[in-house]
N, C-alpha and C. Protein backbone atom coordinates (compact mmCIF):
# COMPACT_ATOMS: atom_id res chain seq x y z
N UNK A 1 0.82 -1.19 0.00
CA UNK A 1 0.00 0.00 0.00
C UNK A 1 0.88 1.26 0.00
N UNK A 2 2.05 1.05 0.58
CA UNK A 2 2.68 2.22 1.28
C UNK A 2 3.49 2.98 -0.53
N UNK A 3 3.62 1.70 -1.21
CA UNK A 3 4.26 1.64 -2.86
C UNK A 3 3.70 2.23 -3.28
N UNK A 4 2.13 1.93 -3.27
CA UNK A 4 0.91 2.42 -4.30
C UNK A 4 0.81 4.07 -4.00
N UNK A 5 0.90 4.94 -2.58
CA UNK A 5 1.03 5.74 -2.20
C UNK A 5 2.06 6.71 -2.86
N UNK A 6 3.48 6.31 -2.81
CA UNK A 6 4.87 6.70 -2.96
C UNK A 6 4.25 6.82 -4.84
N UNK A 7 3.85 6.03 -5.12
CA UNK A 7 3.88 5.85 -7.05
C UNK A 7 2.87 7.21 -7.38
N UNK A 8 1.62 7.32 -6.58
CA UNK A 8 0.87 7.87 -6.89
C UNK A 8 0.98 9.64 -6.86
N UNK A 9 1.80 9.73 -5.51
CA UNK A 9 2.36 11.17 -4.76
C UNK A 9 3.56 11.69 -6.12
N UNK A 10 4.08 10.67 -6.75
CA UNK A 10 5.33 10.97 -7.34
C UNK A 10 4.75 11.38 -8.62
N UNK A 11 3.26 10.42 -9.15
CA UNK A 11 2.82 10.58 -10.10
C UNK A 11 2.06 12.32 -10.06
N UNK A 12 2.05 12.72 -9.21
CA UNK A 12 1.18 14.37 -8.87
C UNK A 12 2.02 14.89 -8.70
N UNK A 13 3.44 14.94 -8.12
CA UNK A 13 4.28 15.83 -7.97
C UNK A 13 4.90 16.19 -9.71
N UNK A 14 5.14 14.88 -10.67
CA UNK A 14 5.26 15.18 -11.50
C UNK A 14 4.36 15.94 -12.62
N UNK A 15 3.17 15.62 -12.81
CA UNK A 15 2.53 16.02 -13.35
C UNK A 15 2.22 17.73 -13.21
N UNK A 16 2.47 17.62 -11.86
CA UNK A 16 2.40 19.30 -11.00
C UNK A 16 3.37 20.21 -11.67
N UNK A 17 4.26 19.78 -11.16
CA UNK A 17 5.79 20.70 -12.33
C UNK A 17 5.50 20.83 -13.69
N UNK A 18 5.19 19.88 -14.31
CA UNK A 18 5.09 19.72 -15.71
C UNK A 18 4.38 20.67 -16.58
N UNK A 19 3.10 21.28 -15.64
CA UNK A 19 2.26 21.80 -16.00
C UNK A 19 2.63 23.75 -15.65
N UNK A 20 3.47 23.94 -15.07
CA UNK A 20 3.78 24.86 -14.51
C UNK A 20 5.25 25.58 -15.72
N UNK A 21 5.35 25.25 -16.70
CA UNK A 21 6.30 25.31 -17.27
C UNK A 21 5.89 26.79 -18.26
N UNK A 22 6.52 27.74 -18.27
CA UNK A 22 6.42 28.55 -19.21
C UNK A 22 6.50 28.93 -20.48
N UNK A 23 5.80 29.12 -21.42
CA UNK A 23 6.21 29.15 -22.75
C UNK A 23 6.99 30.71 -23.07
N UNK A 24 7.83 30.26 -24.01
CA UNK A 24 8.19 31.84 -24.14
C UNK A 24 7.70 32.16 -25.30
N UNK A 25 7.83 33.31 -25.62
CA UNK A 25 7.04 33.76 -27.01
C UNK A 25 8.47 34.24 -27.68
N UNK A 26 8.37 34.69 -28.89
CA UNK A 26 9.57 35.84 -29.44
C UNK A 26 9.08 36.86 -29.14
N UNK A 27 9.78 38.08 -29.05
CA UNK A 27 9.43 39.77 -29.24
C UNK A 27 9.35 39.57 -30.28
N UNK A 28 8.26 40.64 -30.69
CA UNK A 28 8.18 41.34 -32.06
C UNK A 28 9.35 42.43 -32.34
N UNK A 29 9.35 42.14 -33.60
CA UNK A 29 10.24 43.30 -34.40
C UNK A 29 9.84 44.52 -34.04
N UNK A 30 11.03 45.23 -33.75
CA UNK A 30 10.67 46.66 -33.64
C UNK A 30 10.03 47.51 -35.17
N UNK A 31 8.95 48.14 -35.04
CA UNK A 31 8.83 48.46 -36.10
C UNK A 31 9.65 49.64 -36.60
N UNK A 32 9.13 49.63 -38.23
CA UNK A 32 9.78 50.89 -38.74
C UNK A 32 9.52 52.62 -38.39
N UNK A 33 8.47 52.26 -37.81
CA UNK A 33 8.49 54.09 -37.58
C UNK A 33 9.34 54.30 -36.27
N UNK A 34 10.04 53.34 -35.82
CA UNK A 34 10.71 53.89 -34.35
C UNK A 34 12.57 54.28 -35.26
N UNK A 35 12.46 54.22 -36.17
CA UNK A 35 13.69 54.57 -36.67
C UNK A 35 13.54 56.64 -37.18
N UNK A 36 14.57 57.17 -36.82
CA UNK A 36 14.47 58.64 -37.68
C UNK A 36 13.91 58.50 -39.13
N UNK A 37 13.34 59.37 -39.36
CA UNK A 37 13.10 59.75 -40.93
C UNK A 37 14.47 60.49 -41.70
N UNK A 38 14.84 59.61 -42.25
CA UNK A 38 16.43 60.00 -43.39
C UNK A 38 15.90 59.70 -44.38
N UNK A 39 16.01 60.39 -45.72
CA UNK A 39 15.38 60.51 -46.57
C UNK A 39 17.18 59.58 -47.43
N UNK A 40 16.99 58.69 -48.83
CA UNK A 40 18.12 58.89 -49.32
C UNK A 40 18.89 59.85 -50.09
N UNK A 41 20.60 59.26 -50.25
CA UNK A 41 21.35 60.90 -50.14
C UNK A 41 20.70 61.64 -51.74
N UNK A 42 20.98 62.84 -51.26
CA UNK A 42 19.87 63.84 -52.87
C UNK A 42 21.26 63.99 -53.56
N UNK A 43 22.51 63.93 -53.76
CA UNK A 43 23.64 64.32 -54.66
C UNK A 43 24.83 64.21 -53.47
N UNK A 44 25.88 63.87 -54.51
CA UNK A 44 27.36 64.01 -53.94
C UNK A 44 27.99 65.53 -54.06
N UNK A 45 28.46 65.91 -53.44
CA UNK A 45 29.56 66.96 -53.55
C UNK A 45 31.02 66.60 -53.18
N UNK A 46 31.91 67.34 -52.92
CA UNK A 46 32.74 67.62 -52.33
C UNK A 46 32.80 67.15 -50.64
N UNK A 47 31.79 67.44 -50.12
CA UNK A 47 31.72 67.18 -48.76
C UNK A 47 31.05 65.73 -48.38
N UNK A 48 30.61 65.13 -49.53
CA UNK A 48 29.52 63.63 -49.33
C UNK A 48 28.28 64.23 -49.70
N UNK A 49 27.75 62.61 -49.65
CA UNK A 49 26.60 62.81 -49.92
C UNK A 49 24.96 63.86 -48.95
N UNK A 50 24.49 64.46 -49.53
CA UNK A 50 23.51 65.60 -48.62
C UNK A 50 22.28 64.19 -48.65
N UNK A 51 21.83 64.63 -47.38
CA UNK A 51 20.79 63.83 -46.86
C UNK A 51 20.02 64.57 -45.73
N UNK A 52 18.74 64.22 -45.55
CA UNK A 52 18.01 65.05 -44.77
C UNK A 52 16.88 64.06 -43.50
N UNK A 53 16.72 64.91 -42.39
CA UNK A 53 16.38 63.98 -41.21
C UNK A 53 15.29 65.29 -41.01
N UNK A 54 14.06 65.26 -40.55
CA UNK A 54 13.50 65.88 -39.93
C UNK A 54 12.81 65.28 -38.47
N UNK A 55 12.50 66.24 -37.54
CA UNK A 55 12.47 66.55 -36.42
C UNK A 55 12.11 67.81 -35.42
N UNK A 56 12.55 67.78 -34.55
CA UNK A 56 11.93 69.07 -33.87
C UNK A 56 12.91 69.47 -33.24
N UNK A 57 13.17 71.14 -33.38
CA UNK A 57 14.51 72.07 -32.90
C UNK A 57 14.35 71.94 -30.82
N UNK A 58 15.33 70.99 -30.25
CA UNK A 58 15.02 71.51 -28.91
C UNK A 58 16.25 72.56 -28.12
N UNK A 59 16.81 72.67 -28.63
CA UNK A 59 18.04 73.69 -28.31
C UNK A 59 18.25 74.55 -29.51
N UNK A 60 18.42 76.00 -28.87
CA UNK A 60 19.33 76.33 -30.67
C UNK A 60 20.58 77.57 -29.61
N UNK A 61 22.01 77.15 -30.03
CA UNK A 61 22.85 78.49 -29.43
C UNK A 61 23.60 78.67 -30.85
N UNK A 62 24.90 79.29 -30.41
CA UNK A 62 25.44 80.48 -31.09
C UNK A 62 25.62 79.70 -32.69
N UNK A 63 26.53 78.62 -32.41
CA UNK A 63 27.25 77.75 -32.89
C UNK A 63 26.46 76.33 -33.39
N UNK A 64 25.78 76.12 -32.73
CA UNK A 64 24.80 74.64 -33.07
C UNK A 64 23.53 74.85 -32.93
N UNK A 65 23.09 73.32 -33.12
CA UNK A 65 21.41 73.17 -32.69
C UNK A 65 20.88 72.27 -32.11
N UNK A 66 20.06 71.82 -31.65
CA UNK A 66 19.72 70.37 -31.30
C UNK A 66 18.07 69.67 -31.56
N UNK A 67 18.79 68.81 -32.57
CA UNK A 67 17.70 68.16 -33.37
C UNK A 67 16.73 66.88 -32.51
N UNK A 68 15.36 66.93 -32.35
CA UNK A 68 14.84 65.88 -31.52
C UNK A 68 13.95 65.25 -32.64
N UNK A 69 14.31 63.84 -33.42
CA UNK A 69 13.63 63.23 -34.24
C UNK A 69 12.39 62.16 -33.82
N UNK A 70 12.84 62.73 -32.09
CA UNK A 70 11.29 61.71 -31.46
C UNK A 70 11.61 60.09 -31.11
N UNK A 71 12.87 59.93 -31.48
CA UNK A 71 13.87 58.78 -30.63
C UNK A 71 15.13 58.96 -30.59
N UNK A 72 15.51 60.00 -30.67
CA UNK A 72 17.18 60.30 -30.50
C UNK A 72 17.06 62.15 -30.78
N UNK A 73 18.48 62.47 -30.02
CA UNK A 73 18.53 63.63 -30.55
C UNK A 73 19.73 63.90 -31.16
N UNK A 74 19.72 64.81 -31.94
CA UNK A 74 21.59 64.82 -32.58
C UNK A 74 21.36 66.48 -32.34
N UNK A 75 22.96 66.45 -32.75
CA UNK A 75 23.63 67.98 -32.09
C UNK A 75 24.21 68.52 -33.97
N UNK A 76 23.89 69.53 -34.02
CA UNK A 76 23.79 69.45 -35.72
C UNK A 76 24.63 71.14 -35.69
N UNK A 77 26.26 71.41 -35.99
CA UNK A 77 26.57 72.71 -36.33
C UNK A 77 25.64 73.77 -37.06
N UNK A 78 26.41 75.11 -36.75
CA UNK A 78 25.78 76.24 -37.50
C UNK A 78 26.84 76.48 -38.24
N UNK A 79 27.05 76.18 -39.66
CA UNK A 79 28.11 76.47 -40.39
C UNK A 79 27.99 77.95 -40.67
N UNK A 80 29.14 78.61 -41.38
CA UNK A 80 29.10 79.51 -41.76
C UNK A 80 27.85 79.73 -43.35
N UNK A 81 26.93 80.54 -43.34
CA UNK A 81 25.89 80.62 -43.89
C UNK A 81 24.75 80.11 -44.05
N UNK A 82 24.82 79.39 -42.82
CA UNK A 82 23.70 78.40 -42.44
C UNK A 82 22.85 79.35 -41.48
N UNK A 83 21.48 79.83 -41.85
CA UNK A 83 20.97 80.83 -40.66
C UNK A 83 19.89 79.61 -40.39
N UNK A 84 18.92 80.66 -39.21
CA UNK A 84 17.65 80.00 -38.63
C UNK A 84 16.74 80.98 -38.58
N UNK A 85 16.96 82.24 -39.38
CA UNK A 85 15.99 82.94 -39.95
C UNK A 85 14.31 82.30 -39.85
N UNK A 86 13.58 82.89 -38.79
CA UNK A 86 12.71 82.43 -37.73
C UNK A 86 12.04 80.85 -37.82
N UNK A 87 13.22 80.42 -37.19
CA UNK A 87 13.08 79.10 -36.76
C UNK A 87 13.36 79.56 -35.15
N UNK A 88 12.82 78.64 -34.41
CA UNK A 88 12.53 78.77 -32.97
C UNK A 88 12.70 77.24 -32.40
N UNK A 89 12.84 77.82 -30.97
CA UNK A 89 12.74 76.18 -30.27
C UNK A 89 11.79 75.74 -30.44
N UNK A 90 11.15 74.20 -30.72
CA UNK A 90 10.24 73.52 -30.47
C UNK A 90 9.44 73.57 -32.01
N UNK A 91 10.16 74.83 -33.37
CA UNK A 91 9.71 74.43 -33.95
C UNK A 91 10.24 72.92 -35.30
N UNK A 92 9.39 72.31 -36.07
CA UNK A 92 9.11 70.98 -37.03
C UNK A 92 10.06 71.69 -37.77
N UNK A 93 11.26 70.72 -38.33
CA UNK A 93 12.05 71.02 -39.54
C UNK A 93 12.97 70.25 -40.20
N UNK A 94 13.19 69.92 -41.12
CA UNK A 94 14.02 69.54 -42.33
C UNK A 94 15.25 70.13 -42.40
N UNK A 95 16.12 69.33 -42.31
CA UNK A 95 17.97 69.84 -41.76
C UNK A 95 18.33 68.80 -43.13
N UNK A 96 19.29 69.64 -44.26
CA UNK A 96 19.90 68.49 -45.16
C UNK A 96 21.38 68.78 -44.47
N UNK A 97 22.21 68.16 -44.36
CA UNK A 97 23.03 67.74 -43.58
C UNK A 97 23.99 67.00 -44.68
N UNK A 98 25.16 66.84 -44.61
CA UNK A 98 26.56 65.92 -44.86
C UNK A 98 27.38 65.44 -43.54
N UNK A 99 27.43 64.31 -43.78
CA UNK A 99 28.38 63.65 -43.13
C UNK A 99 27.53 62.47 -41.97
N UNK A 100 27.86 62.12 -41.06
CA UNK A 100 27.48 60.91 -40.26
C UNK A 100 26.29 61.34 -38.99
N UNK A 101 25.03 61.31 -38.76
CA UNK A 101 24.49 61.88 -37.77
C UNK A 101 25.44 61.24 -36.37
N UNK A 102 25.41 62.20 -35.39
CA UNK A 102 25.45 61.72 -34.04
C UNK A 102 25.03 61.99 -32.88
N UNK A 103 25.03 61.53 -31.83
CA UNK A 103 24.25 62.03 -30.48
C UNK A 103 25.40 62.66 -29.78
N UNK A 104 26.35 62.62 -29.91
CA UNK A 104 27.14 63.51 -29.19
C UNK A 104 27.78 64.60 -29.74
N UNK A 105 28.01 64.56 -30.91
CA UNK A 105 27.97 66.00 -31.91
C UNK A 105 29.94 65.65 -32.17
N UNK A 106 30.23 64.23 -31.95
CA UNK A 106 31.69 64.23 -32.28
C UNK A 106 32.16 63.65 -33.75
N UNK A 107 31.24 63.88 -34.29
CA UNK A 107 31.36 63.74 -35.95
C UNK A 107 31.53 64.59 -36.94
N UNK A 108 31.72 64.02 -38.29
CA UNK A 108 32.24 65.12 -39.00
C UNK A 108 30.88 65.48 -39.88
N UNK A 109 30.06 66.28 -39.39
CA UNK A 109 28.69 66.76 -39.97
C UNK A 109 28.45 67.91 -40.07
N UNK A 110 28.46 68.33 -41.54
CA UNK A 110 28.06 69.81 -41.51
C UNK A 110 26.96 70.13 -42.20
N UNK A 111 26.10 70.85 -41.59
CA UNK A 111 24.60 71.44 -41.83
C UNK A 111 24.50 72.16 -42.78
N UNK A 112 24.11 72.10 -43.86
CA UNK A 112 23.56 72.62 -45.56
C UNK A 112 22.79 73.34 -45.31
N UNK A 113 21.29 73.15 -44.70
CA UNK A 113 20.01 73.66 -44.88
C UNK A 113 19.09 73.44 -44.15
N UNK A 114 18.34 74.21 -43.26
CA UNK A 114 17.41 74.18 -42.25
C UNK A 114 16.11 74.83 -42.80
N UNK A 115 15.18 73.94 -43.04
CA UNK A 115 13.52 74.77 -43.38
C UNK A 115 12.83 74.44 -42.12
N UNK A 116 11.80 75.06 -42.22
CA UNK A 116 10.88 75.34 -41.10
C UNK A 116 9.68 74.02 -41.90
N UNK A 117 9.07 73.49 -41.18
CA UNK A 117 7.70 72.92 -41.74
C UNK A 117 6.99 73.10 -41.48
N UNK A 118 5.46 73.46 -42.24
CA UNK A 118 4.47 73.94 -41.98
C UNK A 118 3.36 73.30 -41.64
């Protein structure tokens, strides 16, 4: 009897675990809109290829700007003849740009063209 007991307890302890087991799922792919909007490059020059990211102005000083594309921000120079002729903080805009975006502004990127969007 004491067998039939031991077989039966072992038979519920197993079955118990068994059932307790987790499935995992995969993550989904991150989708595409969590990436910046980069348009491909519009012509080569001298300096590389021009390419354009839009976003929203959250800093602007003497010398730079700071671009918020709504998952990253990059730090984007004020070259010489590059104005912001009433562009403001916080406003929507189109930056064509050369060279490599970055978040810390230690790249070699220089700012072409800043529009305002309407």
């Amino acid at each position: 009897m004491k067998k039939l007991w031991m077989i039966v307890l072992t038979a519920v302890l197993l079955l118990g675990t068994a059932g307790c087991g987790k499935e995992e799922k995969p993550s989904p792919a991150p989708e595409a809109s969590a990436k910046p909007e980069i348009s491909e490059p519009i012509n080569s020059d001298t300096h590389g290829e021009e390419k354009r990211i839009i976003g929203k102005i959250s800093d602007i000083k003497n010398v730079m700007f700071i671009l918020d594309d709504g998952r990253d921000a990059y730090v984007f120079p004020l070259e010489e003849g590059t104005t912001l002729e009433g562009i403001q903080d916080g406003d929507q805009v189109q930056v064509t740009y050369t060279g490599e975006l970055s978040l810390t502004g230690d790249s070699e990127l220089n700012t072409v063209k800043v529009e305002k969007i309407k």
